[in-house]
Protein backbone atom coordinates (compact mmCIF):
# COMPACT_ATOMS: atom_id res chain seq x y z
CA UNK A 1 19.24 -15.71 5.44
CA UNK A 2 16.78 -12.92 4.06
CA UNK A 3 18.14 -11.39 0.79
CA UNK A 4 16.93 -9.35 -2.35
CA UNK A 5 15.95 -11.88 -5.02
CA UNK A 6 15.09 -10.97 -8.79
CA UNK A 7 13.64 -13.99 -10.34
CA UNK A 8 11.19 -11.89 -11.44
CA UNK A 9 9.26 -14.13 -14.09
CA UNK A 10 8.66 -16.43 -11.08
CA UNK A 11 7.55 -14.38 -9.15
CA UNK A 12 4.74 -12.72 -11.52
CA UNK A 13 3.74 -16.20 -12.14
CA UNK A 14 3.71 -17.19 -8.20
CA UNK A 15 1.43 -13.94 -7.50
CA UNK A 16 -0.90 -14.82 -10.02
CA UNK A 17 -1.38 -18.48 -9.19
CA UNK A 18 -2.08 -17.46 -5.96
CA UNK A 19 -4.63 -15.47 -6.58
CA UNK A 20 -6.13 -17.67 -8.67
CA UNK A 21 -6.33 -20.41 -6.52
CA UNK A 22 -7.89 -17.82 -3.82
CA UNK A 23 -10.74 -16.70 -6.34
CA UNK A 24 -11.23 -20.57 -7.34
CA UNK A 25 -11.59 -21.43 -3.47
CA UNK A 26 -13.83 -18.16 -2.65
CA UNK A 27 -16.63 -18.34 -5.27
CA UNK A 28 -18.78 -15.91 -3.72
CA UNK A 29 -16.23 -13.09 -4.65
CA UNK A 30 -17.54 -10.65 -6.91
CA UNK A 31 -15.39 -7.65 -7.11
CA UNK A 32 -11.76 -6.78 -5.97
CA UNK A 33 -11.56 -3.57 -4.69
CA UNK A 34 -7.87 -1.49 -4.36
CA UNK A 35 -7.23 2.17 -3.54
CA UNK A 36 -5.09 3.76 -5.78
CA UNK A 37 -2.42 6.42 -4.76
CA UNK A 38 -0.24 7.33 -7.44
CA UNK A 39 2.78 5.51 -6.49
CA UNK A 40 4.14 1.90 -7.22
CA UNK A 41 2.54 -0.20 -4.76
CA UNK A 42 -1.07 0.31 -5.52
CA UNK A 43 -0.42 0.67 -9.47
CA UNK A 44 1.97 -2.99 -9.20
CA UNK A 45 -0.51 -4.47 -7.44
CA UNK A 46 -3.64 -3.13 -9.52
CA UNK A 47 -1.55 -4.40 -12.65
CA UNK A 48 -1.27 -7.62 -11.46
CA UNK A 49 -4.79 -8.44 -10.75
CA UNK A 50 -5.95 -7.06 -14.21
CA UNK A 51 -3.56 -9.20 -15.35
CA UNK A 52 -4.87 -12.10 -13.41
CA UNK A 53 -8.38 -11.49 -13.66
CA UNK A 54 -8.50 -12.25 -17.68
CA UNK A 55 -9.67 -15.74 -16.40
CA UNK A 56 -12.28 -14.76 -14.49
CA UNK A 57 -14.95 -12.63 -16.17
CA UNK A 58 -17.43 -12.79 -13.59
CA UNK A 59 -15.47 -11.16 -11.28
CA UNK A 60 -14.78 -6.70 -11.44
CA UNK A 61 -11.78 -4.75 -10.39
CA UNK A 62 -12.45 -1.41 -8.76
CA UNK A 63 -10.73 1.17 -8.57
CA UNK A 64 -11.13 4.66 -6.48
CA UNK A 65 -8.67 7.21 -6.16
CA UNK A 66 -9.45 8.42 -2.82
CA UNK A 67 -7.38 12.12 -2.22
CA UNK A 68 -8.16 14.23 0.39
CA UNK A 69 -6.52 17.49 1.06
CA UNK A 70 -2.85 16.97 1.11
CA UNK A 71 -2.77 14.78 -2.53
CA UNK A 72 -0.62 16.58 -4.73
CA UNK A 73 -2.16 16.92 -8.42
CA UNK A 74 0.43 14.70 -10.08
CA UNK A 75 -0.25 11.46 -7.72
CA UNK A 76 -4.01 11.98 -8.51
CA UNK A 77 -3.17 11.86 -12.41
CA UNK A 78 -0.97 8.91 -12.41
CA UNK A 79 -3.88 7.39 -10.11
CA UNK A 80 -6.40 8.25 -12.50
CA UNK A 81 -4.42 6.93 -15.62
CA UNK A 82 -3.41 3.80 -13.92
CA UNK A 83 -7.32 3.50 -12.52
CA UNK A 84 -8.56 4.05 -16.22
CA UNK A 85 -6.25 1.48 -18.13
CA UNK A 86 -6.21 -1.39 -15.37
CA UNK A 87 -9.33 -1.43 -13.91
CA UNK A 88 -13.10 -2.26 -14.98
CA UNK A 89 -15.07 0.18 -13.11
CA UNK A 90 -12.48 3.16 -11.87
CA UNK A 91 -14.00 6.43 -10.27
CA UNK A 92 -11.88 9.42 -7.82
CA UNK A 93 -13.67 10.44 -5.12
CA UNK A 94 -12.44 13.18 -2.95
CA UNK A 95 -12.98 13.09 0.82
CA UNK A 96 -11.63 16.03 1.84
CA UNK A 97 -15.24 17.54 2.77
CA UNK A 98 -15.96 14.50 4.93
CA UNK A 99 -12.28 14.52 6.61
CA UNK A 100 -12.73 18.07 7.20
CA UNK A 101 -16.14 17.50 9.25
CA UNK A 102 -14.87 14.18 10.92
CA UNK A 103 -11.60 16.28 12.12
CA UNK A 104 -13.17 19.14 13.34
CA UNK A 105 -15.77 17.23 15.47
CA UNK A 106 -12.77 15.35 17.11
CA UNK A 107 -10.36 18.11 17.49
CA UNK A 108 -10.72 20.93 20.36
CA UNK A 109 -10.42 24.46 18.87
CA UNK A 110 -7.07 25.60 19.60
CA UNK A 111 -5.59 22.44 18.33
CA UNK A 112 -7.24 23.51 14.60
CA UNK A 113 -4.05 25.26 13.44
CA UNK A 114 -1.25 22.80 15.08
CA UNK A 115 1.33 21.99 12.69
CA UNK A 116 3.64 19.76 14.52
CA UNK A 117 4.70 16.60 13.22
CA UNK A 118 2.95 14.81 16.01
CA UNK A 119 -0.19 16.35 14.87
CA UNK A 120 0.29 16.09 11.36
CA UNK A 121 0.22 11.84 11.73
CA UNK A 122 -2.82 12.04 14.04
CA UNK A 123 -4.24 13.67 10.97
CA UNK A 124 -2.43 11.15 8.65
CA UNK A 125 -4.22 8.24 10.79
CA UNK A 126 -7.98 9.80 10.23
CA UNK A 127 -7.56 10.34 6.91
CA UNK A 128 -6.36 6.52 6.18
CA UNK A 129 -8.89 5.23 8.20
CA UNK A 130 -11.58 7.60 6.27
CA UNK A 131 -10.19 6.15 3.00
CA UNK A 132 -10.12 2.51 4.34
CA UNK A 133 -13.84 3.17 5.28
CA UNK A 134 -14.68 4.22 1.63
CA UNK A 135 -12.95 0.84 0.35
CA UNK A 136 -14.90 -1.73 2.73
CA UNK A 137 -18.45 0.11 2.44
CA UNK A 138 -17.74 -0.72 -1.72
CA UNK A 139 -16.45 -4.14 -1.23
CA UNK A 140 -19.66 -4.92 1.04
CA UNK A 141 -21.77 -3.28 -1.38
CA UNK A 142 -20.36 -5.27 -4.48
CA UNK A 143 -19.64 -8.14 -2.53
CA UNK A 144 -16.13 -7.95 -3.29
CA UNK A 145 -12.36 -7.72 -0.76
CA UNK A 146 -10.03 -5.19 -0.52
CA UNK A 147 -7.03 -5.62 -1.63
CA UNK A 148 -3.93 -4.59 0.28
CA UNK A 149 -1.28 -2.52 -1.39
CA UNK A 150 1.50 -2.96 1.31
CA UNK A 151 5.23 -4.35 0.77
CA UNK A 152 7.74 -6.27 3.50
CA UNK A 153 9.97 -2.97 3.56
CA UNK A 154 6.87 -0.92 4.54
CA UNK A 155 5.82 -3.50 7.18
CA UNK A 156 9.18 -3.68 8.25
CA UNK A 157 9.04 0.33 9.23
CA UNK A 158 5.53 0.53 10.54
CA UNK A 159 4.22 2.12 7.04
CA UNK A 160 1.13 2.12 6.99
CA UNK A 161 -1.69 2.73 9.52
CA UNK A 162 -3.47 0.59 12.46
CA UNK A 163 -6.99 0.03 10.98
CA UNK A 164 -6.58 1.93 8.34
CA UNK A 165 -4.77 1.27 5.02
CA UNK A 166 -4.72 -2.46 5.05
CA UNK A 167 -7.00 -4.97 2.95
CA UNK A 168 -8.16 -7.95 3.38
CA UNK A 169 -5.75 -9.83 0.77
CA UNK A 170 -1.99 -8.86 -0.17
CA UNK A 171 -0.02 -9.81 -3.56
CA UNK A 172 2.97 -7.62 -2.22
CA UNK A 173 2.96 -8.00 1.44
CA UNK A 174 6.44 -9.92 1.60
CA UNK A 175 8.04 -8.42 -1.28
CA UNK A 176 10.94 -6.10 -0.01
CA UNK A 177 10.26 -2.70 -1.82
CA UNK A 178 13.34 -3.14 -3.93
CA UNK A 179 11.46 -6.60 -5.47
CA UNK A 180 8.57 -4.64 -6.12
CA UNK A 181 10.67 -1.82 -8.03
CA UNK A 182 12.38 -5.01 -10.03
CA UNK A 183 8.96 -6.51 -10.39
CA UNK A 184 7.19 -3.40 -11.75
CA UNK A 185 10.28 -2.91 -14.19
CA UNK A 186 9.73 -6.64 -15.50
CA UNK A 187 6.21 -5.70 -16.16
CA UNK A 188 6.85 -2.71 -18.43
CA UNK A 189 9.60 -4.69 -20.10
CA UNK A 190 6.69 -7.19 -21.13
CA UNK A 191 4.16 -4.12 -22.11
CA UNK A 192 6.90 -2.86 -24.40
CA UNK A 193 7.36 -5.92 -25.95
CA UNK A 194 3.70 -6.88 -26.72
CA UNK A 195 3.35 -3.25 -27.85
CA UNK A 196 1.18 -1.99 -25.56
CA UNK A 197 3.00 1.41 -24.81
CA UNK A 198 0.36 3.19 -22.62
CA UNK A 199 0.17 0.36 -20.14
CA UNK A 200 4.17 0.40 -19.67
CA UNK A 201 4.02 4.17 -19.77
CA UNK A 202 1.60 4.73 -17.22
CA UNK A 203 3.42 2.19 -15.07
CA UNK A 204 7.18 4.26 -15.50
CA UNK A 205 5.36 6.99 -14.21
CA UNK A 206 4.65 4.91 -10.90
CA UNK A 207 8.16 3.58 -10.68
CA UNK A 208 9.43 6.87 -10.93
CA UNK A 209 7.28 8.75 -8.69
CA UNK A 210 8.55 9.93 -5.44
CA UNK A 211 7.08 7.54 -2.48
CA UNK A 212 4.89 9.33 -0.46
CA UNK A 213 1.86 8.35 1.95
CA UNK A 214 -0.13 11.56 0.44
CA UNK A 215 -0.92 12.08 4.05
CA UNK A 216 0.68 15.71 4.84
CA UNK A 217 3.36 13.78 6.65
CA UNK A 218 6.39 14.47 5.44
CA UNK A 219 6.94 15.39 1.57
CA UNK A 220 8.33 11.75 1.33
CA UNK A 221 8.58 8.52 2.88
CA UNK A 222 12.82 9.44 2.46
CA UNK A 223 12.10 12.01 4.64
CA UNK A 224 11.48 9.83 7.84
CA UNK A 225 14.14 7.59 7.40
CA UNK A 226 16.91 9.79 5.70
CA UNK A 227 17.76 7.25 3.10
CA UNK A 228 17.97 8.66 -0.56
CA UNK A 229 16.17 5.45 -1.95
CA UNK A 230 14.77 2.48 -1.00
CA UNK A 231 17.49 0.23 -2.05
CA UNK A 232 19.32 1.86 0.89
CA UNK A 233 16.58 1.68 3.39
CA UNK A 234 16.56 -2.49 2.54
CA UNK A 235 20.24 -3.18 2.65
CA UNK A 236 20.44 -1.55 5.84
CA UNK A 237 17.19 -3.02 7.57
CA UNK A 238 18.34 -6.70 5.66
CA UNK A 239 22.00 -6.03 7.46
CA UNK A 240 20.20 -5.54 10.61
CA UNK A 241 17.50 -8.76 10.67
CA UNK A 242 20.46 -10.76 9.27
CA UNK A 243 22.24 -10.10 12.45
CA UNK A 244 24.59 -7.58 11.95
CA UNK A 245 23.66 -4.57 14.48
CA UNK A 246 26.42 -1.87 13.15
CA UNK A 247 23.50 0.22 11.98
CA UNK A 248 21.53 -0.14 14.73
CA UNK A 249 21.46 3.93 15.28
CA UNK A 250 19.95 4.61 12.12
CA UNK A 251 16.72 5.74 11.53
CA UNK A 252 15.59 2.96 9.44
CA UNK A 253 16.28 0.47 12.54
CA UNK A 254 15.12 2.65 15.01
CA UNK A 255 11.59 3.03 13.44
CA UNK A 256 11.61 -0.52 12.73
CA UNK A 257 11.91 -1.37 16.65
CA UNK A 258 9.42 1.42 17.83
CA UNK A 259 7.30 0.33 15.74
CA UNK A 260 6.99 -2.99 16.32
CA UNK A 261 3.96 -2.91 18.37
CA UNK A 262 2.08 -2.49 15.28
CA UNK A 263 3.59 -5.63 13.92
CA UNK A 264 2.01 -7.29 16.67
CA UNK A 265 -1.72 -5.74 16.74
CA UNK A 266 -4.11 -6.57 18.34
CA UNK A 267 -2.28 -8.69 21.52
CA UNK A 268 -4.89 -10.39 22.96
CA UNK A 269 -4.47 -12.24 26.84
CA UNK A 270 -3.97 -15.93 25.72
CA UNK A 271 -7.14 -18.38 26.82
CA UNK A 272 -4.79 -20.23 29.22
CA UNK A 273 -3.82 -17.14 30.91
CA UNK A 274 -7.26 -16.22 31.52
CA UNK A 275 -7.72 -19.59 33.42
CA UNK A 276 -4.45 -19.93 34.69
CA UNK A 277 -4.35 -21.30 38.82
């Protein structure tokens, strides 16, 4: 049965062993590179490789703070204080010049000025993909990964974007976003304690932020699935994959089974259908 857990001690230790043994198997890794947003995911998961990465001096975290139009000024802050505390080498970069010229060679004309939702996630998708771009060129360059900044919830709903914001390694990936809210509390519970006050501050400010792609989508990720809160959105979509179909009009369910072709990508034709008599 899939259910909320909290053992939240474990967990921080699981994540980091992981990753440890990952960067003991993978020797050629030089630098871990994450994308940071302003919200929860991305600072969690920035935290926890800083935290990680105190055994391994040869290897850099980098950090970029990529906006690019529609960022609001307050996500690019907490990015920037998260980016400057956490992570070895941390620069923002904004691409909305390069989005702009990428867009406007792919768009006709008259579709310049279209403001329907439709169009607004076709412009969501390029600008993802233009970040994602910016993330691999620096792990190449530094011979480093991405990291990916994604939880179970957000998988769950299609959250995030087909070859675009997703990295090559997850810490959070099956964590429902309620763990990662518990998870991220546990941290600045452990800041406070050892004293160190602008880490756990600079982390509230993530937990507390409203979620939103920074896309232009929507002005929050509540907005799509008209839940006040994330808690909601995973007792209802837990409800549902536990077998109990009374919600199954809801938003949250219905964009979890439309988009469930993303959950699948790429489908390839299997070898033995290719040869099948």
């Amino acid at each position: 049965m899939l259910e909320i857990r909290n053992e939240y001690s474990l967990i921080f230790s699981n994540i980091k062993k992981q990753l440890v043994a990952y960067l003991k198997k993978n020797k050629q890794l030089k630098a871990l590179i994450i994308g940071l947003s302003g919200g929860i995911d991305s600072a969690l998961t920035c935290i926890l490789v800083h935290e990680t990465l105190k055994g391994f001096p040869g290897i850099a975290l980098l950090g970029r703070s990529l906006p690019i139009e529609t960022n609001k000024e307050d996500e690019i802050s907490r990015s920037e204080e998260i980016g400057r505390l956490f992570c070895d080498d941390f620069q923002t970069i904004d691409l909305s010049l390069a989005y702009k010229v990428f867009y406007r060679e792919l768009v006709p004309e008259e579709r310049i000025n279209d403001s329907s939702l439709e169009e607004k996630i076709r412009q969501g998708n390029i600008k993802a993909r233009i970040r994602m771009i910016t993330l691999f060129d620096l792990a190449h360059l530094k011979n480093g990964m991405v990291l990916s900044t994604d939880n179970l919830t957000e998988l769950m709903l299609g959250f995030w974007t087909l070859h675009g914001d997703v990295g090559n390694f997850g810490l959070l990936q099956y964590l429902w976003k309620t763990e990662v809210y518990g998870l991220a509390r546990f941290i600045e519970s452990e800041y406070i304690n050892t004293d160190e006050k602008e880490k756990a501050s600079a982390l509230i400010k993530s937990i507390d932020a409203l979620p939103t792609d920074g896309l232009g989508i929507t002005s929050s990720d509540f907005d799509q699935i008209k839940v006040p809160d994330y808690e909601t959105a995973d007792r209802i979509l837990l409800k549902y994959l536990n077998g109990d179909y009374s919600d199954k009009e809801h938003p949250v369910i219905k964009r979890h089974i439309t988009s469930k072709f993303k959950r699948l990508d790429p489908l390839n034709i299997k070898r033995e259908d290719i040869f099948r008599i």
